[in-house]
Structures are given as C-alpha cells and as structure tokens.
N, C-alpha and C. Protein backbone atom coordinates (compact mmCIF):
# COMPACT_ATOMS: atom_id res chain seq x y z
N UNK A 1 104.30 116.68 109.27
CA UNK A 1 102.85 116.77 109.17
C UNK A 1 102.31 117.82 110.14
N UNK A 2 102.67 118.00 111.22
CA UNK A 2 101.92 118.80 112.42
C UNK A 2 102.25 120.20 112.08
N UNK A 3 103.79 120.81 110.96
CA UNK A 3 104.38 122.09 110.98
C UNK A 3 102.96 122.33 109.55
N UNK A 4 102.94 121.81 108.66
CA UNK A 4 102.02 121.47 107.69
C UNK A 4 100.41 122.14 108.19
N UNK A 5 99.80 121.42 109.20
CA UNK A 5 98.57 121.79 109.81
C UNK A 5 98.87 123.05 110.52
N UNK A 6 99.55 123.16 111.15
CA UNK A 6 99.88 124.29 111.97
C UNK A 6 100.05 125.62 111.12
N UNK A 7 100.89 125.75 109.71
CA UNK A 7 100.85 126.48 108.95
C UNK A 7 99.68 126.49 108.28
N UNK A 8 98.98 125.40 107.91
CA UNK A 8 97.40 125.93 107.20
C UNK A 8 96.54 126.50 108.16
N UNK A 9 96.88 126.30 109.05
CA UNK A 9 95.70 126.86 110.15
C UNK A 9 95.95 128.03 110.92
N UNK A 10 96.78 128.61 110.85
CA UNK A 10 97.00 129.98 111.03
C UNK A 10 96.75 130.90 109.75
N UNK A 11 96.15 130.30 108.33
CA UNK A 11 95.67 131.15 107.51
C UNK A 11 94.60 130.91 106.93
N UNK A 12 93.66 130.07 107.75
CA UNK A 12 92.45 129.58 107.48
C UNK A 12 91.36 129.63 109.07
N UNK A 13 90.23 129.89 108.63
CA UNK A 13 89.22 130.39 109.76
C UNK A 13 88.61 128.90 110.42
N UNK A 14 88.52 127.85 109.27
CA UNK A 14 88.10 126.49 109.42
C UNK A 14 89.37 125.49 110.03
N UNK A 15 89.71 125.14 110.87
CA UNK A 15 91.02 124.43 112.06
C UNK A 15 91.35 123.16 110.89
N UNK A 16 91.71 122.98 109.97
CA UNK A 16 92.07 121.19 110.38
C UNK A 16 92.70 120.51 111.29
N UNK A 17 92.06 119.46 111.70
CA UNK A 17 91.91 118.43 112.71
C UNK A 17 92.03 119.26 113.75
N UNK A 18 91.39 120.47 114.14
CA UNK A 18 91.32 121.33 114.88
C UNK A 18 89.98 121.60 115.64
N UNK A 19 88.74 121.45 114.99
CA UNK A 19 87.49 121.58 115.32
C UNK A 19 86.50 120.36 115.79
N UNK A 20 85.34 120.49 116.84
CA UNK A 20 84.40 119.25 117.38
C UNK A 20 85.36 119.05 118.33
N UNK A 21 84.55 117.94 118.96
CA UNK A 21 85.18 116.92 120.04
C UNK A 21 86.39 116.62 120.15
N UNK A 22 86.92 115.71 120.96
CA UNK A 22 88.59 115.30 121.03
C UNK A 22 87.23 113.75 119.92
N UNK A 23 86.77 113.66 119.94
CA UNK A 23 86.20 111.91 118.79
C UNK A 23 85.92 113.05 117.71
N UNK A 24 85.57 113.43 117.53
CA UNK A 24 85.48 114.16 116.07
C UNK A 24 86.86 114.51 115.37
N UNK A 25 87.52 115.45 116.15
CA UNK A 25 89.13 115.81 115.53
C UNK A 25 90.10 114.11 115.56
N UNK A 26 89.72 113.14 116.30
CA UNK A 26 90.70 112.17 116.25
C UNK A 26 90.26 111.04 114.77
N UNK A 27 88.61 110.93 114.53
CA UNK A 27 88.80 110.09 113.48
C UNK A 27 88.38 111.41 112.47
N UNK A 28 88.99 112.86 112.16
CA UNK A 28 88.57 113.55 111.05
C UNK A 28 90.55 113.18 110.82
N UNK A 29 91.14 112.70 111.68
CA UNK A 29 93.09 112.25 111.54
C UNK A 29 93.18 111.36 111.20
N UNK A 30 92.26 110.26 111.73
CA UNK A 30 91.94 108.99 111.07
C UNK A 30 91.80 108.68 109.84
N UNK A 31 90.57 109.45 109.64
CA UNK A 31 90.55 109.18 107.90
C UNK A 31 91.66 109.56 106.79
N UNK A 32 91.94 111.27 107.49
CA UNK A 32 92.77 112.03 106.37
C UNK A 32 93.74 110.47 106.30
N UNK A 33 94.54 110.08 107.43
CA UNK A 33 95.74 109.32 107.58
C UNK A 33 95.15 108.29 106.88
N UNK A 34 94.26 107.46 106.55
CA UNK A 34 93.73 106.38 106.08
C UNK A 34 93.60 106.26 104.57
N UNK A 35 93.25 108.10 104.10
CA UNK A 35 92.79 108.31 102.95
C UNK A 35 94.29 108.25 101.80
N UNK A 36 95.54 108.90 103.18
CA UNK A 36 96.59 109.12 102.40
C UNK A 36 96.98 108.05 101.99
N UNK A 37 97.51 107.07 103.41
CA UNK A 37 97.99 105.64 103.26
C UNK A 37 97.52 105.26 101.75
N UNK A 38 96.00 104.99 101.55
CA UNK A 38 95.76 104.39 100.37
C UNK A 38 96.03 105.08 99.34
N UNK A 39 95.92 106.54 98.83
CA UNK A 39 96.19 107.15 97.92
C UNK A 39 98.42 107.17 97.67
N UNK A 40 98.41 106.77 98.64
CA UNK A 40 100.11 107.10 97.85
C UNK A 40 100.87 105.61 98.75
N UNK A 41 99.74 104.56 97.45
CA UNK A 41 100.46 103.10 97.74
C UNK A 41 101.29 102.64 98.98
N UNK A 42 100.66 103.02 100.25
CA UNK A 42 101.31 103.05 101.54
C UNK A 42 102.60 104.12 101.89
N UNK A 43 102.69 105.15 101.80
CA UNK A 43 103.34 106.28 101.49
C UNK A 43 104.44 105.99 100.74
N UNK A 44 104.33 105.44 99.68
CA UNK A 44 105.48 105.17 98.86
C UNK A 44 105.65 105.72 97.68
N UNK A 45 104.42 106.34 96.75
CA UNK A 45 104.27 107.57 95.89
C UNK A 45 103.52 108.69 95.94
N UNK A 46 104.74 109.13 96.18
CA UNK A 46 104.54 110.96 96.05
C UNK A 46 103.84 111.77 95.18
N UNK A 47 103.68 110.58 94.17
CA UNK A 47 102.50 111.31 93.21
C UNK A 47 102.25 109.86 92.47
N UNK A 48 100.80 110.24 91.89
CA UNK A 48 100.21 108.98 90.64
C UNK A 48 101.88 108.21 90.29
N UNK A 49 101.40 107.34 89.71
CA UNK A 49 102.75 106.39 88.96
C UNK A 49 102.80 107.18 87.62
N UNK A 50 101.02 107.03 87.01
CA UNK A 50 100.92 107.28 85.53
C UNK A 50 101.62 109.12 85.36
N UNK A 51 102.20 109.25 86.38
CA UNK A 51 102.44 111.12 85.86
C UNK A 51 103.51 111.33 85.81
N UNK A 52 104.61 109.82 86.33
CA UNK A 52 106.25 110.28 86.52
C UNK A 52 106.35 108.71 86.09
N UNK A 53 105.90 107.62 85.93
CA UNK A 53 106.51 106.44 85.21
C UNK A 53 107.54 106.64 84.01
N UNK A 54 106.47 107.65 83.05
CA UNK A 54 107.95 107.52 81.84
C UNK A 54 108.95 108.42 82.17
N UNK A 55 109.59 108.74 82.80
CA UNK A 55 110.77 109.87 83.38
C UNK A 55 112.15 109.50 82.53
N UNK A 56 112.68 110.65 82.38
CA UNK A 56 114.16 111.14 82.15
C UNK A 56 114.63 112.19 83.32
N UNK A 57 116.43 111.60 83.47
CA UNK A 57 116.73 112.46 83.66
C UNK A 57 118.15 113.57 83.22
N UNK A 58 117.97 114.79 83.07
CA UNK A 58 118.52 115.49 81.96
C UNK A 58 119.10 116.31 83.03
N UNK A 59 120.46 116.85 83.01
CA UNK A 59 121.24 117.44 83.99
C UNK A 59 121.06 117.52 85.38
N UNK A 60 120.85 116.17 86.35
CA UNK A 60 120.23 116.21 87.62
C UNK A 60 118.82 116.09 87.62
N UNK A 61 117.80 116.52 86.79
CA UNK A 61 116.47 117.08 86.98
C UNK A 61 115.94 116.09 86.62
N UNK A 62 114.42 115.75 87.05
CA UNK A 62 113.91 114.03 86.38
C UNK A 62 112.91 115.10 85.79
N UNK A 63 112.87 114.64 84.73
CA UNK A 63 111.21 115.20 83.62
C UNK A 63 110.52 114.14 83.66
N UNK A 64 109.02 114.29 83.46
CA UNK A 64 108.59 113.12 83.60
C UNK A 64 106.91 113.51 82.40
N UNK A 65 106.77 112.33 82.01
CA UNK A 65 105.57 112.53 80.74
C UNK A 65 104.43 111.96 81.13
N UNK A 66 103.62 112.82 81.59
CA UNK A 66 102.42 112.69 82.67
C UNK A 66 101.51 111.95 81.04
N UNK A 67 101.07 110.58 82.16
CA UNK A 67 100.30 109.67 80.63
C UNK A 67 98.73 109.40 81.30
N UNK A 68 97.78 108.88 79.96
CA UNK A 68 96.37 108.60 80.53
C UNK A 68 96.84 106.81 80.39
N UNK A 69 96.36 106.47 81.11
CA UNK A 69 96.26 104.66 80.96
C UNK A 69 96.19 104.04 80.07
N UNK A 70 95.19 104.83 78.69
CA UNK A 70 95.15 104.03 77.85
C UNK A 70 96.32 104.12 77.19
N UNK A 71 97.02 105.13 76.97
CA UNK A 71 98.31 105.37 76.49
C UNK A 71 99.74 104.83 77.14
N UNK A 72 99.73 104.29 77.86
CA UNK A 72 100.80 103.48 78.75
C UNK A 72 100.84 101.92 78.52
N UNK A 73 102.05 101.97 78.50
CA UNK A 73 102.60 100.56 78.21
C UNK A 73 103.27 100.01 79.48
N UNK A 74 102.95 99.10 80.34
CA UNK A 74 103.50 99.00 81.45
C UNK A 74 104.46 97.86 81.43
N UNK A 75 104.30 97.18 80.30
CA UNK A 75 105.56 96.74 79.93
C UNK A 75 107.30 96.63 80.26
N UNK A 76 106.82 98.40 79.13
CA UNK A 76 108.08 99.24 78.53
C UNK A 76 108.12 99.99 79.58
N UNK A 77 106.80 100.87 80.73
CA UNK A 77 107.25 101.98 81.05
C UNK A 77 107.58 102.98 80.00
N UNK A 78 106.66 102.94 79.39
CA UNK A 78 106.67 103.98 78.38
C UNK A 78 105.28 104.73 77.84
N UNK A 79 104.80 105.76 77.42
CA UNK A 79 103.79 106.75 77.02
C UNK A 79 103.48 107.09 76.14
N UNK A 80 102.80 106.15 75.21
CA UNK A 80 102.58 106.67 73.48
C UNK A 80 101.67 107.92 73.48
N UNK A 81 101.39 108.85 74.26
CA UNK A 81 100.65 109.67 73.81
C UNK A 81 100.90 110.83 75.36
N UNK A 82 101.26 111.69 75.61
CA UNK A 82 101.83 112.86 76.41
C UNK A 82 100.16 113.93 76.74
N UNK A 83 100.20 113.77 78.54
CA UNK A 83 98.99 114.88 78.15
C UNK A 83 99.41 116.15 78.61
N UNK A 84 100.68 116.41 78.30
CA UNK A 84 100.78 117.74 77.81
C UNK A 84 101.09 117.99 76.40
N UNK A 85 100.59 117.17 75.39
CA UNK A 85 100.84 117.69 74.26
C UNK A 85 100.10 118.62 73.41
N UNK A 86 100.63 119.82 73.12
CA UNK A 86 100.11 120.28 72.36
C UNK A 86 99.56 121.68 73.36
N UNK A 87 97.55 121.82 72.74
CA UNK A 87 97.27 122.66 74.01
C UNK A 87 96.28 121.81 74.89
N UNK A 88 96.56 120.31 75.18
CA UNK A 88 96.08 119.16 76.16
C UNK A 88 95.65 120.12 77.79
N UNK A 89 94.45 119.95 78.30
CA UNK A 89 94.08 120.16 78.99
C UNK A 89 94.94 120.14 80.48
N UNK A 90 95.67 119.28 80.21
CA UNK A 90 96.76 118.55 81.42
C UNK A 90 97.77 119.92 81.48
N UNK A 91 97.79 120.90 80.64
CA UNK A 91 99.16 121.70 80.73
C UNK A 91 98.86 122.90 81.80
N UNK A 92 97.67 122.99 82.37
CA UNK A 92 97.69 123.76 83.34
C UNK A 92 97.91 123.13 84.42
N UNK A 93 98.32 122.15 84.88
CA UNK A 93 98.91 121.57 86.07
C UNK A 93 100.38 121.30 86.01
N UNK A 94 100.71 121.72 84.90
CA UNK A 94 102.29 121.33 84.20
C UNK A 94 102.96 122.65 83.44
N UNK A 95 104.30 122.27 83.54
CA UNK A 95 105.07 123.27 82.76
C UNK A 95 105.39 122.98 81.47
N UNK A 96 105.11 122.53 80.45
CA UNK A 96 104.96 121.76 78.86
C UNK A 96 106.41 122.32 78.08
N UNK A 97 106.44 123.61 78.84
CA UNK A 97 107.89 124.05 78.04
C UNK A 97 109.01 123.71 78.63
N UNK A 98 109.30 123.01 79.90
CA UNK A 98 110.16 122.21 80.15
C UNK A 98 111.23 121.19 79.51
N UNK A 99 112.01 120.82 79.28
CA UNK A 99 112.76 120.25 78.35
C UNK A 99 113.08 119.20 79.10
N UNK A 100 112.60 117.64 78.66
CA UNK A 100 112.60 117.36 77.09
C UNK A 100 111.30 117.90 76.94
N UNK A 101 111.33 117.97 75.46
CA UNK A 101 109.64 117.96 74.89
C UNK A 101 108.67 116.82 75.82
N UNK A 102 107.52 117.69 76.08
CA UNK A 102 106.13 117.05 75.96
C UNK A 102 106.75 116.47 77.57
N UNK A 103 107.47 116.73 78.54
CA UNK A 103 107.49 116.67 80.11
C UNK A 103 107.19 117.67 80.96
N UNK A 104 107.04 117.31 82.04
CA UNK A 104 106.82 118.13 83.22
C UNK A 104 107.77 117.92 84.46
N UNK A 105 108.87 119.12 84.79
CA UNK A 105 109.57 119.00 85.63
C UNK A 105 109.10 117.96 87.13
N UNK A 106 109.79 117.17 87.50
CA UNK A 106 108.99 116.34 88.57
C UNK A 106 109.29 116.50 89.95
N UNK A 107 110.60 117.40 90.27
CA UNK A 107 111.38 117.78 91.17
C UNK A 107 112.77 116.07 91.28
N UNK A 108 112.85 115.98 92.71
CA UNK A 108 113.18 115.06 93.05
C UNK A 108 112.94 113.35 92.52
N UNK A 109 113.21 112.24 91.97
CA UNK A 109 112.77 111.18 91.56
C UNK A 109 111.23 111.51 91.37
C-alpha cells in the first residue's frame, strides 16, 4: 500500500493521504481503509463476485463471465446472460475476444 501512494504521488500535484493536518491526512486513511474493507468483503475480493463467479479455467488462465444480477443464478454459479456479449456496453472494461467466448481474462483466481 505505501509503494502504491508513493508511486501515485510522485505523478500527481494533489498528495494522497498527503495533504491538511496530521487529523485530516489520518482519517482521509481512515476512510479510504474503511471504504476498502467494505468494498472487497473484508479484503477477501479482489474484484465484484458478479464479474468472476462464473469462471473457467483454460490452460492456467481463469476467464471469467462478468454477469448483471438479474442474470445470475447463485445457485449454479452460473450467468444466463454475459455483459460482454455482443457490442454490450461492459466490453470496454473487458477483452470480449478472449477465449472462451463471451469472458474476460481475470488474471490470477
């Protein structure tokens, strides 16, 4: 985390957790740290569930079929409907030509 800040802030004019008071920079750490905790289920996902739940993996590599809620079966763990399909709005955050069809490389698990 600190090599992270340290590298954004040598290419940015605005400090994170760099600027105000030693009480201003300590709860602007507070929150970020508070905001993350909750956003990645106590640091335990690295990303949404709904964007790597239905995953394969195909020579080492996990693909994964980034889904909307209503389209998920949490059941099965499975995605009746892909939002990279097609020309789905979702494919500019994704690589769609990735293989299998209708995934997005996920890196690591």
């Amino acid at each position: 985390l600190c090599d992270a800040i340290l590298s954004y802030n040598a290419y940015h004019t605005e400090k994170v957790f760099g600027m105000g008071d030693l009480y201003q920079r300590t709860a602007e750490l507070a929150a970020f740290l508070g905001n993350t905790l909750h956003e990645s289920d106590e640091f335990k996902a690295g990303r949404e569930y709904l964007m790597c739940a239905d995953r394969k993996t195909v020579g080492g590599e996990v693909y994964c079929k980034p889904c909307d809620p209503g389209s998920f079966d949490w059941a099965t763990f499975t995605c009746g409907h892909s939002l990279v399909t097609g020309s789905a709005e979702f494919n500019e955050y994704c690589q769609p030509s990735s293989v299998p069809p209708e995934a997005c490389n996920c890196g690591d698990g």
